[in-house]
N, C-alpha and C. Protein backbone atom coordinates (compact mmCIF):
# COMPACT_ATOMS: atom_id res chain seq x y z
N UNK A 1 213.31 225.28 153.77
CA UNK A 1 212.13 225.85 153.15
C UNK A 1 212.42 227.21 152.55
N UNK A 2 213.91 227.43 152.48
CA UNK A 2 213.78 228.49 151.64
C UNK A 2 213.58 228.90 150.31
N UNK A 3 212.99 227.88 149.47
CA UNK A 3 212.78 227.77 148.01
C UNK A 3 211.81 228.84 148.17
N UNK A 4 211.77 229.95 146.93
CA UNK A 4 210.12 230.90 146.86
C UNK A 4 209.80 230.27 145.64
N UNK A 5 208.53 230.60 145.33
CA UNK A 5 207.57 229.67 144.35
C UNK A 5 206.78 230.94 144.31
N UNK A 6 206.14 231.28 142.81
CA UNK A 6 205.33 231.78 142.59
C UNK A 6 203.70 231.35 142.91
N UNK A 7 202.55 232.35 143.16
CA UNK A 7 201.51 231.92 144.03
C UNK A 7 201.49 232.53 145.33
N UNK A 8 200.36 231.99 146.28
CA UNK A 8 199.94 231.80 147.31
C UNK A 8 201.12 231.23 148.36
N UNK A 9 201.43 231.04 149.26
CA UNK A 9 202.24 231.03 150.30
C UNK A 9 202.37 229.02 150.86
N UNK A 10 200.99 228.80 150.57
CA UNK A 10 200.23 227.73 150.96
C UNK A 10 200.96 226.90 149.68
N UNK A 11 200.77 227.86 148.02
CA UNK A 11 200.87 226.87 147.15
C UNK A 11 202.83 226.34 147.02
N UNK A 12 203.55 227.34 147.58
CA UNK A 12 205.07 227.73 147.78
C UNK A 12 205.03 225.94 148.72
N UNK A 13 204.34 226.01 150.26
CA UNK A 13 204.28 225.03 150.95
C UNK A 13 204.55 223.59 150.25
N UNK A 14 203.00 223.73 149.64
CA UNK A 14 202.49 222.41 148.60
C UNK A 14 203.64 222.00 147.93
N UNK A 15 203.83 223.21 147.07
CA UNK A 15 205.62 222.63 146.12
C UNK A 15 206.68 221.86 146.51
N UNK A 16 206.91 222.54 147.88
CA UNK A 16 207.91 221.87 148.35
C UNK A 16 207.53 220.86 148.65
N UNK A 17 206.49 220.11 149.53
CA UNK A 17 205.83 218.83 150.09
C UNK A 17 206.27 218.13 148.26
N UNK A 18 205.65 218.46 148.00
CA UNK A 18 205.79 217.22 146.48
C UNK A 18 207.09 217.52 145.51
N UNK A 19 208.16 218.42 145.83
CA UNK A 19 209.43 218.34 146.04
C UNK A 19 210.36 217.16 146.50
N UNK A 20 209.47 217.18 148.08
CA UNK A 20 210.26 215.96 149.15
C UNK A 20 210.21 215.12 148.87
N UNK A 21 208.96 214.75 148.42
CA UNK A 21 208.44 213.34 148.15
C UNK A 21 208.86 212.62 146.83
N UNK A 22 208.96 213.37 145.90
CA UNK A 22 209.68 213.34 144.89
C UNK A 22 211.50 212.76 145.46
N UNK A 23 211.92 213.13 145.90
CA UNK A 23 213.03 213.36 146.36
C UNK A 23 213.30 212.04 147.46
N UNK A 24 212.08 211.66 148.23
CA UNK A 24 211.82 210.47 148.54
C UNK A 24 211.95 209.06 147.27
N UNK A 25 211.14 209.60 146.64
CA UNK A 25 211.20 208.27 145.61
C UNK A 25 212.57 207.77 145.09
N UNK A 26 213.31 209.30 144.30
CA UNK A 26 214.84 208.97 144.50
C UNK A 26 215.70 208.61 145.16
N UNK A 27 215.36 208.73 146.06
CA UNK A 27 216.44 207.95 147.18
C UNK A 27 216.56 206.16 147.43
N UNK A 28 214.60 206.12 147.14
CA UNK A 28 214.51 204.26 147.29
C UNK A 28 215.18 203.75 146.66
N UNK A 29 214.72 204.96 145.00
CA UNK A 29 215.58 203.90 143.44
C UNK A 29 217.18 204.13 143.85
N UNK A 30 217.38 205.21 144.19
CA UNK A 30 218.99 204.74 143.88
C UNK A 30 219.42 203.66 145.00
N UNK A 31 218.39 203.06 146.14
CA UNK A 31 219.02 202.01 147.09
C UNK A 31 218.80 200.99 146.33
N UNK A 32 217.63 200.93 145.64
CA UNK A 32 216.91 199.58 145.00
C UNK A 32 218.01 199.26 144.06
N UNK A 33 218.76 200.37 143.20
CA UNK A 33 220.20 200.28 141.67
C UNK A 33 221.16 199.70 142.50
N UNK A 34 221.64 200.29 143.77
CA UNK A 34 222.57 199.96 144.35
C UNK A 34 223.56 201.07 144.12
N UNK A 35 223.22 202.09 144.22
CA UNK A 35 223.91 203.45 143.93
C UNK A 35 224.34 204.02 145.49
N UNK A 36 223.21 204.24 146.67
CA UNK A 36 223.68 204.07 148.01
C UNK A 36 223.37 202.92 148.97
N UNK A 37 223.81 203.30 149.93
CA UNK A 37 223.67 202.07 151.23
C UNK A 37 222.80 202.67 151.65
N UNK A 38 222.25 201.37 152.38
CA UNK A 38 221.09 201.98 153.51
C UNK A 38 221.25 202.54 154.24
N UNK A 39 222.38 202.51 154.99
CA UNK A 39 222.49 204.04 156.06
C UNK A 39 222.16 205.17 155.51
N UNK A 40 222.73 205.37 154.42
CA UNK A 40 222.65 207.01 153.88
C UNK A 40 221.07 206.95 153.63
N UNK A 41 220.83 206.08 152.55
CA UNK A 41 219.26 206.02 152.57
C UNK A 41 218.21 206.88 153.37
N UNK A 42 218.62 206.17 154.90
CA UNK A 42 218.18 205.87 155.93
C UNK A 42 218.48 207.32 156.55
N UNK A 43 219.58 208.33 156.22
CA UNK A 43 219.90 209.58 157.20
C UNK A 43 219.48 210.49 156.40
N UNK A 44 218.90 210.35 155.13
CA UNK A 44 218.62 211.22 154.31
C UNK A 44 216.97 211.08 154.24
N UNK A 45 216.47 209.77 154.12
CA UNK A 45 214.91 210.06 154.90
C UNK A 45 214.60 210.26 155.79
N UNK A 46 215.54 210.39 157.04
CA UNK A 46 215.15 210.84 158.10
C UNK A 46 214.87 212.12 158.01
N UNK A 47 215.73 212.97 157.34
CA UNK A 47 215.72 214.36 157.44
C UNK A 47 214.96 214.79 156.68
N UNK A 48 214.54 214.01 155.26
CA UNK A 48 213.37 214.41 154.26
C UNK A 48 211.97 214.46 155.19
N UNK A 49 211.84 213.04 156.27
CA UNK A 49 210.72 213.00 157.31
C UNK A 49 210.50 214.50 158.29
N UNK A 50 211.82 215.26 158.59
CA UNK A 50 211.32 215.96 159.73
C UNK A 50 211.04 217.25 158.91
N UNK A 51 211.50 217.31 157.93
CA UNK A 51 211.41 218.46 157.04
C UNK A 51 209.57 218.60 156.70
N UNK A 52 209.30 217.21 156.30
CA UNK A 52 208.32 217.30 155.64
C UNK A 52 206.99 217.55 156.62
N UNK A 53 207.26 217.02 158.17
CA UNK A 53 206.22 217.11 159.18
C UNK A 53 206.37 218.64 159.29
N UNK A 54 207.47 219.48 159.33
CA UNK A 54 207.59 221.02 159.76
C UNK A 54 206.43 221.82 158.44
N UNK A 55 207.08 221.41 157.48
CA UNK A 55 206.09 222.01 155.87
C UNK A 55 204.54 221.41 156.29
N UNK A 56 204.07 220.26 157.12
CA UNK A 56 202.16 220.11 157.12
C UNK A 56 202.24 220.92 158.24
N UNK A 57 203.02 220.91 159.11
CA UNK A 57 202.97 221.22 160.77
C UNK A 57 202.44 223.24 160.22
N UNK A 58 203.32 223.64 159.17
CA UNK A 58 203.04 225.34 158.88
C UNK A 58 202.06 225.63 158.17
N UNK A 59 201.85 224.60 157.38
CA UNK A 59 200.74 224.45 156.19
C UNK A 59 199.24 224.23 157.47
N UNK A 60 199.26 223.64 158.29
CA UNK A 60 198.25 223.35 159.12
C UNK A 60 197.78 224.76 159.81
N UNK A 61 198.87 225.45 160.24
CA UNK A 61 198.78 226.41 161.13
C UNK A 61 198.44 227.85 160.41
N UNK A 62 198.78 228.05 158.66
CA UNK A 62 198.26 229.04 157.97
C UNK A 62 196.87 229.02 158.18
N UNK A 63 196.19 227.27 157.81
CA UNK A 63 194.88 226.87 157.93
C UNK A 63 193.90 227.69 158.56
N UNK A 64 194.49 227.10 159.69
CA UNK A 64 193.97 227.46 161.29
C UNK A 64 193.86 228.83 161.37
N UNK A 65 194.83 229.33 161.52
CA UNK A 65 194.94 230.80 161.42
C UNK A 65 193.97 231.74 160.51
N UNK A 66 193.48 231.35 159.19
CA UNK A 66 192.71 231.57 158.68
C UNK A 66 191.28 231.44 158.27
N UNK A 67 191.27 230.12 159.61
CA UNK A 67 189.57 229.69 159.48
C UNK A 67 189.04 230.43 160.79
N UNK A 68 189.79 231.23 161.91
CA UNK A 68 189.80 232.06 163.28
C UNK A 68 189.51 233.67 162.77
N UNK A 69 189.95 233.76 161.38
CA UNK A 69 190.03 235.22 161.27
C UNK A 69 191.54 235.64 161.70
N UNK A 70 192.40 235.00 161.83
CA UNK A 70 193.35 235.41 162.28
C UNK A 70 194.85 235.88 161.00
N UNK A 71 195.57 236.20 160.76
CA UNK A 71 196.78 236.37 159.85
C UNK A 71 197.46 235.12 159.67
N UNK A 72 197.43 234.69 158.30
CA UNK A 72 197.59 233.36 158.18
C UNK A 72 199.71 233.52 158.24
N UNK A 73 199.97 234.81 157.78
CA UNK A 73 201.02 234.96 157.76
C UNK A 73 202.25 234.85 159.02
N UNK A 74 201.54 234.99 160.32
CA UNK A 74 202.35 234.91 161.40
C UNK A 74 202.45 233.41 161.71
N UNK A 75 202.18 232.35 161.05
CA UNK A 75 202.67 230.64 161.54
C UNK A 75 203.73 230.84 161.29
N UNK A 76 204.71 230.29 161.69
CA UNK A 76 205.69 229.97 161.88
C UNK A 76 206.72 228.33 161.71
N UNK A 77 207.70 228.34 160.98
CA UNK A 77 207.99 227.14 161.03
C UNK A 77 208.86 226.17 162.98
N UNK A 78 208.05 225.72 163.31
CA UNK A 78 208.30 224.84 164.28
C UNK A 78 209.42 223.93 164.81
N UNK A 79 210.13 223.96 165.50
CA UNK A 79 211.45 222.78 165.48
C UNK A 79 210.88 221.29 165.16
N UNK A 80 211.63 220.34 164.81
CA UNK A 80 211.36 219.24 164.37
C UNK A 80 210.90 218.47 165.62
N UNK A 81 211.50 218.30 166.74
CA UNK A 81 210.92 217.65 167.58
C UNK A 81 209.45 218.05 168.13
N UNK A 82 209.04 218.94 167.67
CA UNK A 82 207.57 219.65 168.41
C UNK A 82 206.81 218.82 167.54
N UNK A 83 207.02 219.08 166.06
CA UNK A 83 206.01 218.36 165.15
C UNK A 83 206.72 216.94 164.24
N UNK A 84 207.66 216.56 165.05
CA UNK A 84 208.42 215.29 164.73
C UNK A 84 206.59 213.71 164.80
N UNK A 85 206.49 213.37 164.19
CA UNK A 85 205.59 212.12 163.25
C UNK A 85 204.30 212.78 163.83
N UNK A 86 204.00 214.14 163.23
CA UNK A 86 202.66 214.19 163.56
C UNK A 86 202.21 212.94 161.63
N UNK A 87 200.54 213.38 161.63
CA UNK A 87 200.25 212.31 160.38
C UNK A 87 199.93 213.83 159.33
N UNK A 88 199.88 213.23 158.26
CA UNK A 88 199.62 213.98 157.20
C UNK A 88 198.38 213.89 157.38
C-alpha cells in the first residue's frame, strides 16, 4: 500500500482496491490465454486476496474512527491473518 494518490486518504485506499481488482481480472485472462498456470494464478490471488481484505479492513477503520469523533488518521494497516476473508 505504498502507492500515494492524490485526494483524501480514503480516496488513495479506493485506488488501490480497484487497482487489485483490476489486477485480478489480469491474472484470470492471462490463465484463460494460457500465458500462466494455475498455481501461479492461484499464489498471486492469494496475495491480491490478503492485500485487498487489509485495504477494506483500514478503509473500515478510518470509517469508524470518524463516525466516534475520533482521528481517522491513526487506523492502521492490520496483519493479514487478523483481517484474512473478512467480506467486503
Amino acid at each position: 500500500m505504498g502507492q500515494q494518490s492524490s485526494g483524501s486518504p480514503e480516496q488513495a485506499i479506493l485506488a488501490r482496491i480497484s487497482a487489485m481488482v483490476s489486477d485480478e481480472k489480469t491474472l484470470r485472462d492471462l490463465l484463460a490465454s494460457g500465458r500462466i498456470d494455475g498455481r501461479t494464478e492461484q499464489e498471486r490471488l492469494a496475495a491480491l486476496e490478503r492485500e485487498l481484505d487489509q485495504c477494506w479492513d483500514l478503509l473500515r477503520q478510518r470509517r469508524a474512527k470518524t463516525e466516534i469523533g475520533e482521528d481517522p488518521g491513526e487506523a492502521r494497516v492490520r496483519p493479514s491473518d487478523t483481517v484474512e476473508g473478512y467480506e467486503s
